[in-house]
PDB file of N, CA and C in Angstrom:
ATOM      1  N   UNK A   1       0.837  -1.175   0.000  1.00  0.00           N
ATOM      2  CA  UNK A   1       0.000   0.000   0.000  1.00  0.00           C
ATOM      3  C   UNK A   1       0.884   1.241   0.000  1.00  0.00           C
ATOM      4  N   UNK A   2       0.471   1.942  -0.802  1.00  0.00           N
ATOM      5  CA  UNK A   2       1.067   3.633  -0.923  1.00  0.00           C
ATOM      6  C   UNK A   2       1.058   4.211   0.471  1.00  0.00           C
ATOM      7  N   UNK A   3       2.005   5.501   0.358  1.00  0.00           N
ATOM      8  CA  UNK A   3       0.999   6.354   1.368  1.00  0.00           C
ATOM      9  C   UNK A   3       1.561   7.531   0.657  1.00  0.00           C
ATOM     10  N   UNK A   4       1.088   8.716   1.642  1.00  0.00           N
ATOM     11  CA  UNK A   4       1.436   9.988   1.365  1.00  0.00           C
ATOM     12  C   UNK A   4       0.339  10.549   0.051  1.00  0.00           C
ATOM     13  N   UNK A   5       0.614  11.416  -0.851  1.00  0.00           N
ATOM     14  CA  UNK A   5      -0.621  12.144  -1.324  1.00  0.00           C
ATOM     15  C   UNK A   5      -1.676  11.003  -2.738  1.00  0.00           C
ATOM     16  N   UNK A   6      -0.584  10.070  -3.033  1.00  0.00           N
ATOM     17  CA  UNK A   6      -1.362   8.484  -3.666  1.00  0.00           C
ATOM     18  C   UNK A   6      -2.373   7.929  -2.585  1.00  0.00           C
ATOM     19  N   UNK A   7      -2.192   7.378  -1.495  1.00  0.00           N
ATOM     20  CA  UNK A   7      -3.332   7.264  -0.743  1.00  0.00           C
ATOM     21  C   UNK A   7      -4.393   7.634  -0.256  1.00  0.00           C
ATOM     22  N   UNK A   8      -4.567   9.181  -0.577  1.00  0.00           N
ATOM     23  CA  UNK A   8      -5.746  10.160  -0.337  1.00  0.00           C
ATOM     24  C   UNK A   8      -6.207   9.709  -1.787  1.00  0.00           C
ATOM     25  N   UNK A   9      -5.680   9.697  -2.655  1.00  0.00           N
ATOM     26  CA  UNK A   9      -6.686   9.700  -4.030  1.00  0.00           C
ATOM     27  C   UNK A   9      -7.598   8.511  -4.780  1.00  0.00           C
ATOM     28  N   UNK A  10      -6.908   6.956  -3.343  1.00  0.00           N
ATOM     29  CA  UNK A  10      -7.891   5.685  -3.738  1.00  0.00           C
ATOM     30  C   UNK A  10      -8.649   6.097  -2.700  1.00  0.00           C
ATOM     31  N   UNK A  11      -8.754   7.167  -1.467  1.00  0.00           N
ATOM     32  CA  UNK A  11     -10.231   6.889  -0.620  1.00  0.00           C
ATOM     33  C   UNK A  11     -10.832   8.546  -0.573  1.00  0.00           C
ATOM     34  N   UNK A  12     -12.289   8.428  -0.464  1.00  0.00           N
ATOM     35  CA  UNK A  12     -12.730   9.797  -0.400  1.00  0.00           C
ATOM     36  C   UNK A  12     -11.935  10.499   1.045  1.00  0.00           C
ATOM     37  N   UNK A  13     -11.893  11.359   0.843  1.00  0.00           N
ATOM     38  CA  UNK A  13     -11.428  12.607   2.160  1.00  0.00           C
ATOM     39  C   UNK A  13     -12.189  13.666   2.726  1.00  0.00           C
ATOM     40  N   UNK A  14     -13.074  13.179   3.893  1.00  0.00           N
ATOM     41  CA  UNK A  14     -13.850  14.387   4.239  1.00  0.00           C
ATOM     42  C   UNK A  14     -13.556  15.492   4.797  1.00  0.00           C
ATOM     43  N   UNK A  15     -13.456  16.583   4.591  1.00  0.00           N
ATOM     44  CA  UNK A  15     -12.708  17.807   4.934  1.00  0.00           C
ATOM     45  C   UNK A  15     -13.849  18.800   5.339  1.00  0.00           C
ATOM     46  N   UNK A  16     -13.679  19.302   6.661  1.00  0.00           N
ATOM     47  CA  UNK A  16     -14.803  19.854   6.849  1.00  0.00           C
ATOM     48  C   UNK A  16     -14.446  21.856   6.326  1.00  0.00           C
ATOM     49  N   UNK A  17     -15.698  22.532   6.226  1.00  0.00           N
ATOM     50  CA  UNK A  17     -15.541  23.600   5.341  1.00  0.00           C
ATOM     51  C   UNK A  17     -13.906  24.861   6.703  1.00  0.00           C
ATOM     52  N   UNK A  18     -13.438  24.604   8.001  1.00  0.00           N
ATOM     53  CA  UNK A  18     -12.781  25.078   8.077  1.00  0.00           C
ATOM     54  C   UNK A  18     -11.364  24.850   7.982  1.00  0.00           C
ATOM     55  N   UNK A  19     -11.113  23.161   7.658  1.00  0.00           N
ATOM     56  CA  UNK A  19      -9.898  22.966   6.703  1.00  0.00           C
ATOM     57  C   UNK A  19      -9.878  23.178   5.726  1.00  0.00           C
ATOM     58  N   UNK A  20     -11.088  22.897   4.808  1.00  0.00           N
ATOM     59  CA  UNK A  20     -10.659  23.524   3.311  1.00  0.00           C
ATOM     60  C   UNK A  20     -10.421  24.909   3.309  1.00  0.00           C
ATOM     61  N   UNK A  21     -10.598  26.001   4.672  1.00  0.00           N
ATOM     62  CA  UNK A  21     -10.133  27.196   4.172  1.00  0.00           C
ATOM     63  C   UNK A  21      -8.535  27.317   4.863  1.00  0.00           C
ATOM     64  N   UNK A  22      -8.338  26.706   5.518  1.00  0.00           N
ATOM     65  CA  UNK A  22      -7.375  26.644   6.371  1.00  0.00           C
ATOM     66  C   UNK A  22      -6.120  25.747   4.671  1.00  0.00           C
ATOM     67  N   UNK A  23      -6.754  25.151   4.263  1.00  0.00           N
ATOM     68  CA  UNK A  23      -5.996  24.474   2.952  1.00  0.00           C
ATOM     69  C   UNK A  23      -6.332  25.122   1.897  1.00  0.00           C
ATOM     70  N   UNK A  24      -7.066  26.120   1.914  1.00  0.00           N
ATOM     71  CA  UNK A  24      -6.895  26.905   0.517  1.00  0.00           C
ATOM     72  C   UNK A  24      -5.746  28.393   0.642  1.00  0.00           C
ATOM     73  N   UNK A  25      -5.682  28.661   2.323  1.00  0.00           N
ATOM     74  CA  UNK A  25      -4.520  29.250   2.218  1.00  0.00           C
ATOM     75  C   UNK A  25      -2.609  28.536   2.386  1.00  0.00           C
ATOM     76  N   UNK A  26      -3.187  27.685   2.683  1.00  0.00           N
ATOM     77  CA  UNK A  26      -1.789  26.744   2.305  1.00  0.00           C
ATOM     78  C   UNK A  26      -1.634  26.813   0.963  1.00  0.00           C
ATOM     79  N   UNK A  27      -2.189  26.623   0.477  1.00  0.00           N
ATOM     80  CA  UNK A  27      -1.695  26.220  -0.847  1.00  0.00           C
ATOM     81  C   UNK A  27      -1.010  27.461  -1.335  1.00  0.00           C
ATOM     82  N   UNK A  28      -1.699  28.807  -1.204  1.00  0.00           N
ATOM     83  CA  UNK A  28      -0.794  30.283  -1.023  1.00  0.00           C
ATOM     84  C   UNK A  28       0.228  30.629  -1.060  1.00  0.00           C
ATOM     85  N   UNK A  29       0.493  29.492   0.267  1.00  0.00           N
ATOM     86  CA  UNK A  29       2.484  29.101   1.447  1.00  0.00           C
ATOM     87  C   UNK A  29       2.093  30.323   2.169  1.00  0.00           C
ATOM     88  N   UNK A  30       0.831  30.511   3.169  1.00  0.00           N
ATOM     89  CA  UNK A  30       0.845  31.048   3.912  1.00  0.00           C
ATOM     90  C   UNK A  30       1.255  30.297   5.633  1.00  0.00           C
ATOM     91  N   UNK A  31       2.165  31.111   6.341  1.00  0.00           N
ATOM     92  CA  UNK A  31       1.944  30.496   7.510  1.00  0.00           C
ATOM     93  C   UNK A  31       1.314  30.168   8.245  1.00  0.00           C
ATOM     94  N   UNK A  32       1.564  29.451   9.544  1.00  0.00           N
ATOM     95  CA  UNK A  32       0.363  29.675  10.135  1.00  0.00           C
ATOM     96  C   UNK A  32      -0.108  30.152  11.012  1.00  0.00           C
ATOM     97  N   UNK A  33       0.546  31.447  10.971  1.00  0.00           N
ATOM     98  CA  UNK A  33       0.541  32.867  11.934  1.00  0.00           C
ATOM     99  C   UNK A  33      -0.600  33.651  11.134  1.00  0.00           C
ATOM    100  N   UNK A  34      -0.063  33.639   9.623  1.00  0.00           N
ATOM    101  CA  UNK A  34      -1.067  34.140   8.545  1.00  0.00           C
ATOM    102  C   UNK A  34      -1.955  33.899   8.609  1.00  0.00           C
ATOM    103  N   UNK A  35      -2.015  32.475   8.577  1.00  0.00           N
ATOM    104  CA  UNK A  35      -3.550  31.790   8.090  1.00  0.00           C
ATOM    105  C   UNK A  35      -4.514  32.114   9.338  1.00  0.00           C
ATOM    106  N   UNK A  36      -3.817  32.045  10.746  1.00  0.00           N
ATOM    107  CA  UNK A  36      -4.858  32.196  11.984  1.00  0.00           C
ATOM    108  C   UNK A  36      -5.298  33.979  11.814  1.00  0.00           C
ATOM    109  N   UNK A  37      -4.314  34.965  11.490  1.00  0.00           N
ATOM    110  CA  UNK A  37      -4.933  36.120  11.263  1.00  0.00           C
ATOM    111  C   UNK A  37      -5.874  36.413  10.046  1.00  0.00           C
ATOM    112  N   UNK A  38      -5.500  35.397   9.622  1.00  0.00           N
ATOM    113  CA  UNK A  38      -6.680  35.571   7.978  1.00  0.00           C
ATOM    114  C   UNK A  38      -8.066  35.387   8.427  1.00  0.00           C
ATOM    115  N   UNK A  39      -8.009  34.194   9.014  1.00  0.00           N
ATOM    116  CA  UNK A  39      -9.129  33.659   9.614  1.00  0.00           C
ATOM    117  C   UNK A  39     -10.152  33.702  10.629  1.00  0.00           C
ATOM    118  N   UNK A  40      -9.123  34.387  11.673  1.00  0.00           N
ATOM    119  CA  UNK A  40      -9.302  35.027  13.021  1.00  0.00           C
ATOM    120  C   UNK A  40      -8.958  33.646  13.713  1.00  0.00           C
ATOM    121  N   UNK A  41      -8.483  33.103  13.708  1.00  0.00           N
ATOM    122  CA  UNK A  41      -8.166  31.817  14.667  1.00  0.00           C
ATOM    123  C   UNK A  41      -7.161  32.173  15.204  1.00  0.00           C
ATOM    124  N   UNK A  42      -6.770  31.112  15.839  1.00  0.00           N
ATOM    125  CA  UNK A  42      -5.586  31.213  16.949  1.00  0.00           C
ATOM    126  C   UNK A  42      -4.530  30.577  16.442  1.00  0.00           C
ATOM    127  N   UNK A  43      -3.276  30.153  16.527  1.00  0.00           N
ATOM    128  CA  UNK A  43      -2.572  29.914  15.605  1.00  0.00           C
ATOM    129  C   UNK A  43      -2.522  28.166  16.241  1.00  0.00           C
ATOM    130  N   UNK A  44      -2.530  27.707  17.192  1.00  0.00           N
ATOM    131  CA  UNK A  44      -3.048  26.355  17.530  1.00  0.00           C
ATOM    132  C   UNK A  44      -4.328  26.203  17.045  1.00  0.00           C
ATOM    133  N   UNK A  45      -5.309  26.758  16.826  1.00  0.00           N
ATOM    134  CA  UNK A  45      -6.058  26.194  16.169  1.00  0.00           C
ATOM    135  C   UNK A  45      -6.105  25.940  14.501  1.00  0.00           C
ATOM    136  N   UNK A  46      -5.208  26.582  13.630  1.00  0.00           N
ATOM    137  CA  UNK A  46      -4.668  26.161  12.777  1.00  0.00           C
ATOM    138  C   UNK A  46      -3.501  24.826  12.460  1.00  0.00           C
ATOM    139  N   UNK A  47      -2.760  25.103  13.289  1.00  0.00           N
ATOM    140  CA  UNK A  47      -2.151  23.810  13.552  1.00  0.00           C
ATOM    141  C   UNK A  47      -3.152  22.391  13.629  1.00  0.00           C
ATOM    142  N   UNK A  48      -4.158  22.623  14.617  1.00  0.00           N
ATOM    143  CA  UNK A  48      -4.987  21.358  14.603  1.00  0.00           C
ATOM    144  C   UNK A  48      -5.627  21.392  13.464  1.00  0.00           C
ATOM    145  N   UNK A  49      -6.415  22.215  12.636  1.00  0.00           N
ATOM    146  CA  UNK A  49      -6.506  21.780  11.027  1.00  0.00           C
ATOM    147  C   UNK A  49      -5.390  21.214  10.564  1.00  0.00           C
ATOM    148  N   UNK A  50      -4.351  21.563  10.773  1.00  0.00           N
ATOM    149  CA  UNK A  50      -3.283  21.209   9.540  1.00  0.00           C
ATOM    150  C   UNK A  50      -3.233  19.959  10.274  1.00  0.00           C
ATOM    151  N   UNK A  51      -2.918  19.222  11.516  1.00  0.00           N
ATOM    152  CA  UNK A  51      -2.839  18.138  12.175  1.00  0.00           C
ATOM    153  C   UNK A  51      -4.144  17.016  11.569  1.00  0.00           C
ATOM    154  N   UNK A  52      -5.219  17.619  11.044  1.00  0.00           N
ATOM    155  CA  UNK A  52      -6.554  16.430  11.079  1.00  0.00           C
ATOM    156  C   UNK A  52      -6.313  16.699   9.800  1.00  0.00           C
ATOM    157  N   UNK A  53      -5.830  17.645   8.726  1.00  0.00           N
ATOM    158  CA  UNK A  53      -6.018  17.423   7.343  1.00  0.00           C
ATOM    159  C   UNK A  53      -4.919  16.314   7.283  1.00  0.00           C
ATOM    160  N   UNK A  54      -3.306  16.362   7.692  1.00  0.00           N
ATOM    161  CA  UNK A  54      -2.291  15.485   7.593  1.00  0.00           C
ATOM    162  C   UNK A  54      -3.206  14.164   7.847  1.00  0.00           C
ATOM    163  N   UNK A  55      -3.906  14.019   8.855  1.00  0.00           N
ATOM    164  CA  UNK A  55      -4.324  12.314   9.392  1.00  0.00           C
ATOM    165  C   UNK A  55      -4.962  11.929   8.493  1.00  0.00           C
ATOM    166  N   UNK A  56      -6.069  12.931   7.962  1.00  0.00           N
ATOM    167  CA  UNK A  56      -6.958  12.483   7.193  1.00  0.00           C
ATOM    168  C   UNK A  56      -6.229  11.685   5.483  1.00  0.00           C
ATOM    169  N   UNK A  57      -5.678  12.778   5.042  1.00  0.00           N
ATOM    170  CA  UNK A  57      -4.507  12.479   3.604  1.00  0.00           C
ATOM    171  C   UNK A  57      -3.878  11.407   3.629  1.00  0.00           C
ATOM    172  N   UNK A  58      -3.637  10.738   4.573  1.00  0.00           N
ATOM    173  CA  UNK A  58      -2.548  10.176   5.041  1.00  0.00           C
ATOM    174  C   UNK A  58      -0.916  10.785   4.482  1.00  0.00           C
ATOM    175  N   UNK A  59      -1.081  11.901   4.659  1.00  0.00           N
ATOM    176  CA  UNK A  59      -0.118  13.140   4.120  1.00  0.00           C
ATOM    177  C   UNK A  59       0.776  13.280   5.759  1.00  0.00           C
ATOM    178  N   UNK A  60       2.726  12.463   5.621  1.00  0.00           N
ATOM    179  CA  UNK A  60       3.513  12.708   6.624  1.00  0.00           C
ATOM    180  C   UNK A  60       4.091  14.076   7.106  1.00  0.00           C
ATOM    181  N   UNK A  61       3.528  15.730   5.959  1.00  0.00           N
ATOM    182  CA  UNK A  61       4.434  16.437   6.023  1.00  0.00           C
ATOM    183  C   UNK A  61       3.250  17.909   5.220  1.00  0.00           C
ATOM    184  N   UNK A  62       3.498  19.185   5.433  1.00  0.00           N
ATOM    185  CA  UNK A  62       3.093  19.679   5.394  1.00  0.00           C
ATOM    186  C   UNK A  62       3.168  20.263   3.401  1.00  0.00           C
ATOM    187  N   UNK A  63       4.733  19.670   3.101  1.00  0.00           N
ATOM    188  CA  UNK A  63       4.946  19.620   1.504  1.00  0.00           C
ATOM    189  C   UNK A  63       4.153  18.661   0.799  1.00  0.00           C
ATOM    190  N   UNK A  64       4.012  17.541   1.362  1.00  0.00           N
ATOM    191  CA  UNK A  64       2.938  16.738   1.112  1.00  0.00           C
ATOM    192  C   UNK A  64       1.706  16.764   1.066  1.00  0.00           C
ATOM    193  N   UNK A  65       1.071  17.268   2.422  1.00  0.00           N
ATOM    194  CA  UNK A  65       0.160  18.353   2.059  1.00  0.00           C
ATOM    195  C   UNK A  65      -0.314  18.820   1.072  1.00  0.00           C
ATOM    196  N   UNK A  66       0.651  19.843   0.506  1.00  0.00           N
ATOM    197  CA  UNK A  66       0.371  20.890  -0.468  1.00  0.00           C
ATOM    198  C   UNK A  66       0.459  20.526  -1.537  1.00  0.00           C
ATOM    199  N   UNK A  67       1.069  19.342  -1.786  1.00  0.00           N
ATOM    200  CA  UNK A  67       1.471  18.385  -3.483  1.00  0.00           C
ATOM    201  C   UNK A  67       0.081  17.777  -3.399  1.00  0.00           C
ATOM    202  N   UNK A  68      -0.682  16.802  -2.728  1.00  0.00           N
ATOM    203  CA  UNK A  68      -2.032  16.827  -2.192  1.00  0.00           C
ATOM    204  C   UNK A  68      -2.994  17.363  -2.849  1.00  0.00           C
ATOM    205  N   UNK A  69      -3.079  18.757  -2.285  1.00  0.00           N
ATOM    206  CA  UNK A  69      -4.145  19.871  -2.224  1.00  0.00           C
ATOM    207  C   UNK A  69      -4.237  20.603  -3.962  1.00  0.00           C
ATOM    208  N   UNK A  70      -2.664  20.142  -4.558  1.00  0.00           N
ATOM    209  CA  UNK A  70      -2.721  20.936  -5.584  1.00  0.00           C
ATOM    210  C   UNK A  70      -3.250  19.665  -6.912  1.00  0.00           C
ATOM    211  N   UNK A  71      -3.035  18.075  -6.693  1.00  0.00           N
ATOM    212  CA  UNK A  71      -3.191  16.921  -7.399  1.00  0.00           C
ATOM    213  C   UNK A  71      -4.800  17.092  -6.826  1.00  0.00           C
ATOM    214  N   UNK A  72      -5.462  17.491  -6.224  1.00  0.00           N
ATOM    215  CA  UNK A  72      -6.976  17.323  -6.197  1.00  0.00           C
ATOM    216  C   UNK A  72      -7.818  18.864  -6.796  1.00  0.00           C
ATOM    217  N   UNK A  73      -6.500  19.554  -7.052  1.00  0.00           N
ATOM    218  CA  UNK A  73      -7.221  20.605  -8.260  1.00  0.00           C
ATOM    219  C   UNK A  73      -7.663  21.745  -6.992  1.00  0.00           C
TER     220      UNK A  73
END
């Protein structure tokens, strides 16, 4: 079995609507100092998006991540 951003693409990935915004400014290469002031969050609470999007992807790394986010268009 694969892992990393091949394994998100044999299973659906439910992403709820404040990771996908939390991952539409990643994809940017915003930090995540940025992204919590973009958002008004706290910057741990960005981290825990980026923490449940990684689990979910089965994505080890935040470049991974973003190779990910950009192969699902």
């Amino acid at each position: 079995m694969q892992r990393g951003p091949a394994l998100a693409e044999t299973f659906p990935v439910a992403i709820t609507p404040a990771e996908q915004r939390v991952l539409d400014l990643l994809r940017r290469g915003d930090s995540n100092r940025h992204i919590a002031a973009q958002l008004v969050l706290s910057p741990r609470t960005v981290e825990s998006h980026v923490s449940h999007l990684l689990a979910k992807t089965g994505c080890r790394s935040r470049t991974q991540l973003l190779l990910w986010a950009l192969a699902q268009g």
